[in-house]
C-alpha atoms as a PDB file:
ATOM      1  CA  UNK A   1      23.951 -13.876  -6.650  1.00  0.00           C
ATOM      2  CA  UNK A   2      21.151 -13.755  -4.044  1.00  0.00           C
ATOM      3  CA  UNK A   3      18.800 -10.688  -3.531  1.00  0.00           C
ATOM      4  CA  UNK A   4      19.897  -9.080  -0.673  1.00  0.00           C
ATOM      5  CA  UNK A   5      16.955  -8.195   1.216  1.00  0.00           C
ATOM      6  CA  UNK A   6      14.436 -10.000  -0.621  1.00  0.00           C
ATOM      7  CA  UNK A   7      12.981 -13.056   0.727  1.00  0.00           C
ATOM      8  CA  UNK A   8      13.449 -16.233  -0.563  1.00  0.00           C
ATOM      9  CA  UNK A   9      10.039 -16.837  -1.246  1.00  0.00           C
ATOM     10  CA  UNK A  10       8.388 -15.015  -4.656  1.00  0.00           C
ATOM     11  CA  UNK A  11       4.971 -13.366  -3.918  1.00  0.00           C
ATOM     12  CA  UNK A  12       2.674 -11.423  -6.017  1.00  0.00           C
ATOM     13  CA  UNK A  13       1.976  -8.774  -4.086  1.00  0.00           C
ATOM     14  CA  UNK A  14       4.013  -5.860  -5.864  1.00  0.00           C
ATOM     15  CA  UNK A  15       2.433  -2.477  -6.037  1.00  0.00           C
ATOM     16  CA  UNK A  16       3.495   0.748  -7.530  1.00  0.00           C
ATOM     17  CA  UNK A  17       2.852   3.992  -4.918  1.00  0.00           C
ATOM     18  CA  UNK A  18       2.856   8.020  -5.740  1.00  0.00           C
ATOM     19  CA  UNK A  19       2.115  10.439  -2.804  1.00  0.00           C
ATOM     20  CA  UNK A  20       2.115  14.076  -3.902  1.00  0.00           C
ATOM     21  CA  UNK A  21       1.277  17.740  -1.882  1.00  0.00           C
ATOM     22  CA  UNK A  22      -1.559  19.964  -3.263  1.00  0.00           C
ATOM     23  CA  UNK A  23      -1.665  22.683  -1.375  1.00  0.00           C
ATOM     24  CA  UNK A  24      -4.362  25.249  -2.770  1.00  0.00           C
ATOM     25  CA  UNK A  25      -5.508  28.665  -0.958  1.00  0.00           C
ATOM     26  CA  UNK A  26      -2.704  27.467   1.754  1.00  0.00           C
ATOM     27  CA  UNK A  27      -4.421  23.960   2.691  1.00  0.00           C
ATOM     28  CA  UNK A  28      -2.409  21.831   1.707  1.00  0.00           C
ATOM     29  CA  UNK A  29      -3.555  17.886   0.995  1.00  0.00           C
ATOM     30  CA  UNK A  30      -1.716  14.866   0.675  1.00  0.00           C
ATOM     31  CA  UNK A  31      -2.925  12.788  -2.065  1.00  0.00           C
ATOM     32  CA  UNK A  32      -1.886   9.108  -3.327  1.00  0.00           C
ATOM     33  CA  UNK A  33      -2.193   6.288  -6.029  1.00  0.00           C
ATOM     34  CA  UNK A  34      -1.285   2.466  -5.628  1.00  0.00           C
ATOM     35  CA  UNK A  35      -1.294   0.566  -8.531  1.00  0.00           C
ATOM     36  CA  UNK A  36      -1.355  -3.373  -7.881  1.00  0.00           C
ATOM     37  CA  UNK A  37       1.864  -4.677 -10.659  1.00  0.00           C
ATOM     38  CA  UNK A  38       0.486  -8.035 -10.774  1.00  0.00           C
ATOM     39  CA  UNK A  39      -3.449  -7.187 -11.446  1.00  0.00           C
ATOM     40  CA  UNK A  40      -5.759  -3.950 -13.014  1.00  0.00           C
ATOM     41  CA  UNK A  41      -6.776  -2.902  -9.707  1.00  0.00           C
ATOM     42  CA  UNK A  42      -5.800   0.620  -8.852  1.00  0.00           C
ATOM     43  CA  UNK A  43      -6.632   2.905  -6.227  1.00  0.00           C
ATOM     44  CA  UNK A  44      -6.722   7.023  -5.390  1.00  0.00           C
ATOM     45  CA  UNK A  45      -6.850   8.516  -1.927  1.00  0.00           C
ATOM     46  CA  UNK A  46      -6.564  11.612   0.679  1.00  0.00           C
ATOM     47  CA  UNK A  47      -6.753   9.151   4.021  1.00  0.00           C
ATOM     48  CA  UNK A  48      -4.235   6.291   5.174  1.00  0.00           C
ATOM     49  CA  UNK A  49      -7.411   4.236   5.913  1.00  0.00           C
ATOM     50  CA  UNK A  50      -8.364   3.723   2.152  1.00  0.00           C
ATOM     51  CA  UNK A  51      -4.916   3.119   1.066  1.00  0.00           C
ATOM     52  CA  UNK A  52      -4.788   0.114   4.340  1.00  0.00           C
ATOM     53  CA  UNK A  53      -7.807  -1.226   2.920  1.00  0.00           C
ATOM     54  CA  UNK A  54      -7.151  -1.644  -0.272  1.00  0.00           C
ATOM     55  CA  UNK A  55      -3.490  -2.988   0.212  1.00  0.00           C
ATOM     56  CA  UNK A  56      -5.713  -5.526   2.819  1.00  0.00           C
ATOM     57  CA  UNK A  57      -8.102  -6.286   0.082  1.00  0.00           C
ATOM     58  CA  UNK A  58      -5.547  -6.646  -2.523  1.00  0.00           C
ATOM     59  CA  UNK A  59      -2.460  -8.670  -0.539  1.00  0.00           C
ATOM     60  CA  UNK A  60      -5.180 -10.604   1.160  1.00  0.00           C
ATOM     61  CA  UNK A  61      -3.105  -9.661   4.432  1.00  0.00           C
ATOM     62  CA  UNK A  62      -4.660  -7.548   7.171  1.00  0.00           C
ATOM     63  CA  UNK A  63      -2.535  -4.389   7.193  1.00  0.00           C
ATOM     64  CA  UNK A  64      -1.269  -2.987  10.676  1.00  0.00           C
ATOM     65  CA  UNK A  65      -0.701   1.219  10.858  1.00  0.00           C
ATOM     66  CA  UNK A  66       1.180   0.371  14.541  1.00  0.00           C
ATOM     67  CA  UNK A  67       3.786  -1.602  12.962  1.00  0.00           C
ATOM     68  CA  UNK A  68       3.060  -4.708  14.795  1.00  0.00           C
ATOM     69  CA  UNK A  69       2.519  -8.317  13.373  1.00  0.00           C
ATOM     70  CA  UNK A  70      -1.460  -8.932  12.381  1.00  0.00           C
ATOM     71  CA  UNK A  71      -2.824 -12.253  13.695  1.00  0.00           C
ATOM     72  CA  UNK A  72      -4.168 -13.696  10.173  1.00  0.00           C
ATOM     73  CA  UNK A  73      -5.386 -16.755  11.819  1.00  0.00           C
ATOM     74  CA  UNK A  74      -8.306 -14.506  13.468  1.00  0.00           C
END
């Protein structure tokens, strides 16, 4: 039976990611942890920018907050 929404091609670029609301004295923060399944490397954050460049880092594929397709080949 195939995966259904899987590709067909196996990559090893899994990660683990926990986002959480800590909202002290009425500020609340969003915090987060990726974990990279295949390697040690792990990462904590408060901004979308250090999460993007460690999944870039990581992956080895440039990571796109707009949604729309990164040109690897610059």
């Amino acid at each position: 039976m195939a995966n259904q929404g899987m590709s067909d091609t196996q990559d090893n670029r899994s990660f683990v990611a926990r986002f959480w609301l800590e909202s002290p004295d009425d500020n609340a923060v969003w915090r987060g942890h990726l974990r990279h399944v295949q390697g040690d490397e792990e990462c904590y954050f408060q901004s979308l920018s250090v999460m993007k460049e460690f999944l870039g880092r990581i992956s080895g594929v440039p990571f796109s907050m707009s949604g729309e397709v990164v040109d690897r080949e610059n």
